[in-house]
Protein backbone atom coordinates (compact mmCIF):
# COMPACT_ATOMS: atom_id res chain seq x y z
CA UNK A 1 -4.83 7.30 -12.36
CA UNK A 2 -8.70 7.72 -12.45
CA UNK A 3 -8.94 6.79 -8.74
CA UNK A 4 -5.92 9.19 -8.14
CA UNK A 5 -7.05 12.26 -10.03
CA UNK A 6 -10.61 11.71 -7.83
CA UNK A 7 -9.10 11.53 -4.90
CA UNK A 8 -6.70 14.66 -5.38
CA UNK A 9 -10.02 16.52 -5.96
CA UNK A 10 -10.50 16.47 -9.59
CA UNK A 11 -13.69 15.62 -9.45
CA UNK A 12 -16.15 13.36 -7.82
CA UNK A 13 -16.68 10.16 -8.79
CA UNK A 14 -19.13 9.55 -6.77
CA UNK A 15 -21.14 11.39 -9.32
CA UNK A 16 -23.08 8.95 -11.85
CA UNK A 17 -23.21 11.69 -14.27
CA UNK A 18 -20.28 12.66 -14.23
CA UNK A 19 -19.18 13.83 -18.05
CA UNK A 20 -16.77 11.60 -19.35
CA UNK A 21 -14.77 11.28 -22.71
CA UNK A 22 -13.78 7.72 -23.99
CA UNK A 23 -11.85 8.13 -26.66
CA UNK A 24 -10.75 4.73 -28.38
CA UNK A 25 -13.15 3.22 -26.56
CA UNK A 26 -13.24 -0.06 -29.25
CA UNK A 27 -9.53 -0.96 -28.47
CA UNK A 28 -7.88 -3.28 -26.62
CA UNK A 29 -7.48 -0.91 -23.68
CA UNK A 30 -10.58 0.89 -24.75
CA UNK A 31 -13.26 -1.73 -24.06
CA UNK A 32 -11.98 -2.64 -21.34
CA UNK A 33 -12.05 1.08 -19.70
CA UNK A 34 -15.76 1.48 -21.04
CA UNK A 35 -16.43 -1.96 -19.59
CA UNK A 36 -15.56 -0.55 -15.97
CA UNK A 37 -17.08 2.40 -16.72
CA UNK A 38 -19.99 0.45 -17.40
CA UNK A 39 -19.94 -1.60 -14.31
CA UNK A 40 -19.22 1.53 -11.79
CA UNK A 41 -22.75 2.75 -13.07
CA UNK A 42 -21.50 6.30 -14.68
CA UNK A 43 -24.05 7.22 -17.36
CA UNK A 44 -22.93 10.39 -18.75
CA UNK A 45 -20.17 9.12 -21.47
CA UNK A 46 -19.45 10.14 -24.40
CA UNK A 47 -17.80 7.65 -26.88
CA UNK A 48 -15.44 7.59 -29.89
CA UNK A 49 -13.23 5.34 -31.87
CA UNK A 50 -12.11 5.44 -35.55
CA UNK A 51 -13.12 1.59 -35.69
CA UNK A 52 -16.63 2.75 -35.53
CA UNK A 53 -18.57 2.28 -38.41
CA UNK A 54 -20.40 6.03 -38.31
CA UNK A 55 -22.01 5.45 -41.53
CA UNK A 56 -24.53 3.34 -40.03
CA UNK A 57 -26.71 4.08 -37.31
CA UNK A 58 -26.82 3.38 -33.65
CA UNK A 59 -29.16 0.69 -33.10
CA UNK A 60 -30.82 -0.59 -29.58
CA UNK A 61 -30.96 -4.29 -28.08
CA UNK A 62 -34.41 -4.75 -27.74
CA UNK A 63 -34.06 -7.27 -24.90
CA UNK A 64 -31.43 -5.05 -22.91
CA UNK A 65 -32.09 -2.01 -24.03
CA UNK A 66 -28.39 -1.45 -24.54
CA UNK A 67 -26.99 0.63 -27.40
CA UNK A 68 -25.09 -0.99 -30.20
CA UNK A 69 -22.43 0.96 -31.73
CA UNK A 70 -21.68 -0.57 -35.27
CA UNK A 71 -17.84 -1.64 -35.86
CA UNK A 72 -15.91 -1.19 -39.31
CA UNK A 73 -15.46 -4.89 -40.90
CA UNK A 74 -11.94 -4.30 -40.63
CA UNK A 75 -12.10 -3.77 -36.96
CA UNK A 76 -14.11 -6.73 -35.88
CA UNK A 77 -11.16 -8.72 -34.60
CA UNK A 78 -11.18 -5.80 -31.89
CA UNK A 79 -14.50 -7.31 -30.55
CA UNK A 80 -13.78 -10.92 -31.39
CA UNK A 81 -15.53 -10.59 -34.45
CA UNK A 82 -18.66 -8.97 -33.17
CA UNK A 83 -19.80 -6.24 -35.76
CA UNK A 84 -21.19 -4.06 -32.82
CA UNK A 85 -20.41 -2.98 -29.57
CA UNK A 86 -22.47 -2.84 -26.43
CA UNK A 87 -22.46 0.33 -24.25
CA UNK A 88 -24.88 1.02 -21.59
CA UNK A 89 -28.52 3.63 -23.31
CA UNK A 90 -27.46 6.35 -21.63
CA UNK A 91 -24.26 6.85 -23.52
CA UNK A 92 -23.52 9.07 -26.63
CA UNK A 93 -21.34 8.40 -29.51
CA UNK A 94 -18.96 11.22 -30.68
CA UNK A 95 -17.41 11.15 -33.90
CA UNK A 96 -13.72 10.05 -34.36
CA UNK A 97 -11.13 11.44 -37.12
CA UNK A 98 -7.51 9.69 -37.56
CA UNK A 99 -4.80 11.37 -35.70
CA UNK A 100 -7.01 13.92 -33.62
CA UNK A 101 -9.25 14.25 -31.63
CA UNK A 102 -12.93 15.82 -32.25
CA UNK A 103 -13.76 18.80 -30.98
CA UNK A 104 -17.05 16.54 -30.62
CA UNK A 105 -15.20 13.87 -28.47
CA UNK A 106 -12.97 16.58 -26.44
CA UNK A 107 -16.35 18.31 -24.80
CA UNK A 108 -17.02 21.53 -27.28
CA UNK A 109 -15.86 23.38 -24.48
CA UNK A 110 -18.74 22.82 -22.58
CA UNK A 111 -18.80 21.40 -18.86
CA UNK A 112 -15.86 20.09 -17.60
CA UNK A 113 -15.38 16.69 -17.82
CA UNK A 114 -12.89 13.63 -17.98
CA UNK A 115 -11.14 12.93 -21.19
CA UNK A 116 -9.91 9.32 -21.32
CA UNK A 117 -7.91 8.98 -24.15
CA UNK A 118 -6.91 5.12 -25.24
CA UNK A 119 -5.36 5.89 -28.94
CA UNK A 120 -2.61 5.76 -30.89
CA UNK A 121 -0.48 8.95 -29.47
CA UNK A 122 0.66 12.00 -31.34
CA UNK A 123 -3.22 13.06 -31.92
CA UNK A 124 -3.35 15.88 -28.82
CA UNK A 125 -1.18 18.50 -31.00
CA UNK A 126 -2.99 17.90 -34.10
CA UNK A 127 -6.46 18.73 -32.11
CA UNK A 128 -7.61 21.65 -31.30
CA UNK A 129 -6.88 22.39 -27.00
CA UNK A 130 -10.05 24.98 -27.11
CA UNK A 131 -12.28 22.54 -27.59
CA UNK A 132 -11.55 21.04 -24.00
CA UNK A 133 -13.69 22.60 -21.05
CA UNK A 134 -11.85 24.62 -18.59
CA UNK A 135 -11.19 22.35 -15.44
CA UNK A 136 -11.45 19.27 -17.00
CA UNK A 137 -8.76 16.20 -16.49
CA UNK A 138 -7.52 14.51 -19.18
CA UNK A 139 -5.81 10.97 -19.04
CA UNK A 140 -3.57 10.27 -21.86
CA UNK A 141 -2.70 6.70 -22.35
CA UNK A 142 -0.30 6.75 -25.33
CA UNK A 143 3.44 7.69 -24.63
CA UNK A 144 3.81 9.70 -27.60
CA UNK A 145 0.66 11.80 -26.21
CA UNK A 146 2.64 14.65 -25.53
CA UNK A 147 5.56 16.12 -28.15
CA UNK A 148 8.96 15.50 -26.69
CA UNK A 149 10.83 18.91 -25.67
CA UNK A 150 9.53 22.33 -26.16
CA UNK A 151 6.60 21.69 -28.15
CA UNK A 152 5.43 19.50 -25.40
CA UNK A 153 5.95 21.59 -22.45
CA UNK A 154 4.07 24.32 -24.29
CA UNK A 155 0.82 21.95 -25.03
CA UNK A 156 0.71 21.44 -21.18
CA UNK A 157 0.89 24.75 -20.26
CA UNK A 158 -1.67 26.34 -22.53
CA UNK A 159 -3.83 23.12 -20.77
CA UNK A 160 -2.93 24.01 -17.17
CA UNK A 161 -3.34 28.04 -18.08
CA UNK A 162 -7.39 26.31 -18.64
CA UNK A 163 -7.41 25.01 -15.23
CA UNK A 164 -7.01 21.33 -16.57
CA UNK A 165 -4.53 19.01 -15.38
CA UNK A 166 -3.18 15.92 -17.65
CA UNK A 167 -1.88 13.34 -17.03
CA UNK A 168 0.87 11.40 -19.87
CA UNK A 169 1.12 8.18 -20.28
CA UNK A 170 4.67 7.93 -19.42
CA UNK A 171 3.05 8.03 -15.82
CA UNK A 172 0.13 5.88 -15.68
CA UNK A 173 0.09 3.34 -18.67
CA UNK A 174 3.10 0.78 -17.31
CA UNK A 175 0.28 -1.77 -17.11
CA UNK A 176 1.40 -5.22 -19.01
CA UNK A 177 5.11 -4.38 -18.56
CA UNK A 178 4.81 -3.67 -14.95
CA UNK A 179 2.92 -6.96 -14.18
CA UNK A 180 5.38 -8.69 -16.43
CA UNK A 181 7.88 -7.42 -13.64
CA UNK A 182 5.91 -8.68 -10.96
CA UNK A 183 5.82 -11.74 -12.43
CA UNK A 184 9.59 -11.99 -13.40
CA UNK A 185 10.14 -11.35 -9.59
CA UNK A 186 7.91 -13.85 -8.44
CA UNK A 187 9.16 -16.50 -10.41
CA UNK A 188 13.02 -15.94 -9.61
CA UNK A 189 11.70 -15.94 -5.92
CA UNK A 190 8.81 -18.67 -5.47
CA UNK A 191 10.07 -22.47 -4.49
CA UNK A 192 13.81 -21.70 -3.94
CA UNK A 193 13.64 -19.78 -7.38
CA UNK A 194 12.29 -20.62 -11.25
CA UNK A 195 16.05 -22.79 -11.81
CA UNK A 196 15.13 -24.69 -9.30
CA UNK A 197 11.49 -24.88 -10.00
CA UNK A 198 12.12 -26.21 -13.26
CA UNK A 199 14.44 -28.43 -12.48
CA UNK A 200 11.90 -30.27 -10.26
CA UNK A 201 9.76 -29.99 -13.19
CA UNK A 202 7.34 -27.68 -11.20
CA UNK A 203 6.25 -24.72 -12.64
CA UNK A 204 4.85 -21.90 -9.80
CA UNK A 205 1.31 -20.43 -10.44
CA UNK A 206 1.71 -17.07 -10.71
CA UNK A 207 -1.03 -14.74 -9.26
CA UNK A 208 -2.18 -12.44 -12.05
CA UNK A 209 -4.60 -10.49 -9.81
CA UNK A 210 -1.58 -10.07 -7.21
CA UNK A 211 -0.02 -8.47 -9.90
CA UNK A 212 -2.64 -6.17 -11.22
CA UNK A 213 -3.46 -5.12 -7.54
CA UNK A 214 0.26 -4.51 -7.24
CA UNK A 215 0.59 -2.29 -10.07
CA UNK A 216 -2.80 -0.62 -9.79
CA UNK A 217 -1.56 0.55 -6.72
CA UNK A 218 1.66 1.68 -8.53
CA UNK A 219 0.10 3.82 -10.80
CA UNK A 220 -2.26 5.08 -8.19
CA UNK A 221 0.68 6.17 -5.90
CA UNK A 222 2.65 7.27 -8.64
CA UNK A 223 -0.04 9.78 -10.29
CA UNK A 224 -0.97 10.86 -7.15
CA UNK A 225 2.61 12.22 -5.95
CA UNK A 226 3.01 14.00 -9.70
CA UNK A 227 -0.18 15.37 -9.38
CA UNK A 228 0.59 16.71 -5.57
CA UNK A 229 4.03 17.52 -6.75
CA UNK A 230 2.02 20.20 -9.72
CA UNK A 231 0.10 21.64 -7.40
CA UNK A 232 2.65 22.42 -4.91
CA UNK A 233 5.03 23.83 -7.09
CA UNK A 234 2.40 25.28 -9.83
CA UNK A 235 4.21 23.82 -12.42
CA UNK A 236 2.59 20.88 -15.24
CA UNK A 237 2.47 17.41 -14.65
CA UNK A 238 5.39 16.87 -17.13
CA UNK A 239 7.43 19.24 -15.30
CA UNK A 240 6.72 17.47 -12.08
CA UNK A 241 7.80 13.92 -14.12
CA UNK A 242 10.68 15.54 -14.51
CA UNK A 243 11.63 16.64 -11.14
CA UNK A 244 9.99 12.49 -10.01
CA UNK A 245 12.23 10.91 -11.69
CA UNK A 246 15.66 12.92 -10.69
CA UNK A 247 17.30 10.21 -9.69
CA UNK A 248 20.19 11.47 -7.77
CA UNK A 249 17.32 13.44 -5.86
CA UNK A 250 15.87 10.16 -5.21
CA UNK A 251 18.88 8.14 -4.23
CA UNK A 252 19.51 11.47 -1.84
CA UNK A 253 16.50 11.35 0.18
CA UNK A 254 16.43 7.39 0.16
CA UNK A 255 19.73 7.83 1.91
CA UNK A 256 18.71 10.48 4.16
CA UNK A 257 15.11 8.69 5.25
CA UNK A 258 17.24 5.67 6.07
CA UNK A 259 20.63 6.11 7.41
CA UNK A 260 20.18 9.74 9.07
């Protein structure tokens, strides 16, 4: 979705300072993101989980200079029982609050920036929307990131009013299930199928980075077409889930492309 939203023109990630918001950034999900984030050299992130231990302070690696970010006690088994964790000196730490976000962590409604948000969902409508910069992008990973119905539509719209376009998770989180589909086709498939497989007592190596390159592009594709679909019809990225996943429009235009 990152690669998608930069592509479409969000912004340029090219850009090594490029403001970015990590929030959750000690989860599962979380490190991993600020891991990448790490590796693709960006050096203008910002930060926050509520695992963080903020009443200690911030502390510096002596031998590689990289900034240690103390972890509750409780939340240690997040980093495999490390009681900090590592992010690159350049980056800041924002303060977290359960079942929000900070106006801190959202930007302060300063220069637009990208708002990764790996959390638990429901937090969006309980923070406060004028917090986050006009233009910015904001990738939501949880599915309950924005209110079902009315209430929903209505958070995306005062958003897109702002000139910022965001992205639900419904559209770009189907991660672990959609490689455990890969998978499950790969095994009924591989060696005359898994029956048969097992019954010559051979099990088939599955390909995990196959599968992540499969549904990387999947997610990829897929944000890209609802955010193309938003812009074309000026309507929110919900809205345009909505109209992507019609699937009698779908099974139309399959059947037109192919047999017309």
């Amino acid at each position: 979705a990152f690669d998608a939203a930069s592509e479409q023109g969000l912004f340029n990630a090219d850009d090594e300072n490029l403001p970015i918001s990590l929030i959750g950034a000690a989860g599962a999900m979380g490190s991993d993101t600020a891991k990448r984030l790490a590796e693709k050299g960006f050096k203008n992130v910002l930060v926050s989980d509520i695992a963080y231990d903020y009443t200690k302070p911030v502390e510096t690696d002596s031998t590689t200079g990289e900034k240690l970010v103390p972890i509750l006690e409780s939340e240690r088994y997040r980093m495999n029982g490390e009681a900090f964790q590592r992010i690159p000196s350049s980056w800041g730490v924002a303060l977290a609050e359960p079942g929000k976000f900070t106006d801190e962590a959202l930007g302060k409604n300063g220069e637009p920036r990208v708002i990764i948000a790996m959390t638990f969902g429901k937090a969006l409508k309980h923070s406060n929307l004028d917090a986050i910069p006009y233009n910015s992008t904001v990738l939501l990973s949880e599915n309950w990131a924005i209110p079902p119905g009315d209430e929903g539509l209505e958070i995306m719209k005062a958003l897109k009013d702002r000139g910022i376009m965001a992205l639900q998770g419904q559209a770009i989180t189907p991660g672990g299930a959609g490689n455990s589909k890969v998978e499950i086709f790969f095994r009924a498939t591989e060696n005359g199928g898994i029956t048969k497989a097992m019954e010559n007592e051979q099990t088939p190596t599955y390909h995990k980075r196959l599968g992540h390159e499969i549904v990387y592009r999947q997610v990829k594709q897929g944000a890209s077409d609802l955010l193309t679909l938003a812009k074309e019809r000026d309507i929110t990225t919900i809205e345009a889930l909505a109209e992507y996943t019609n699937l009698p429009v779908l099974a139309r235009n399959f059947v037109l492309q192919k047999f017309l």
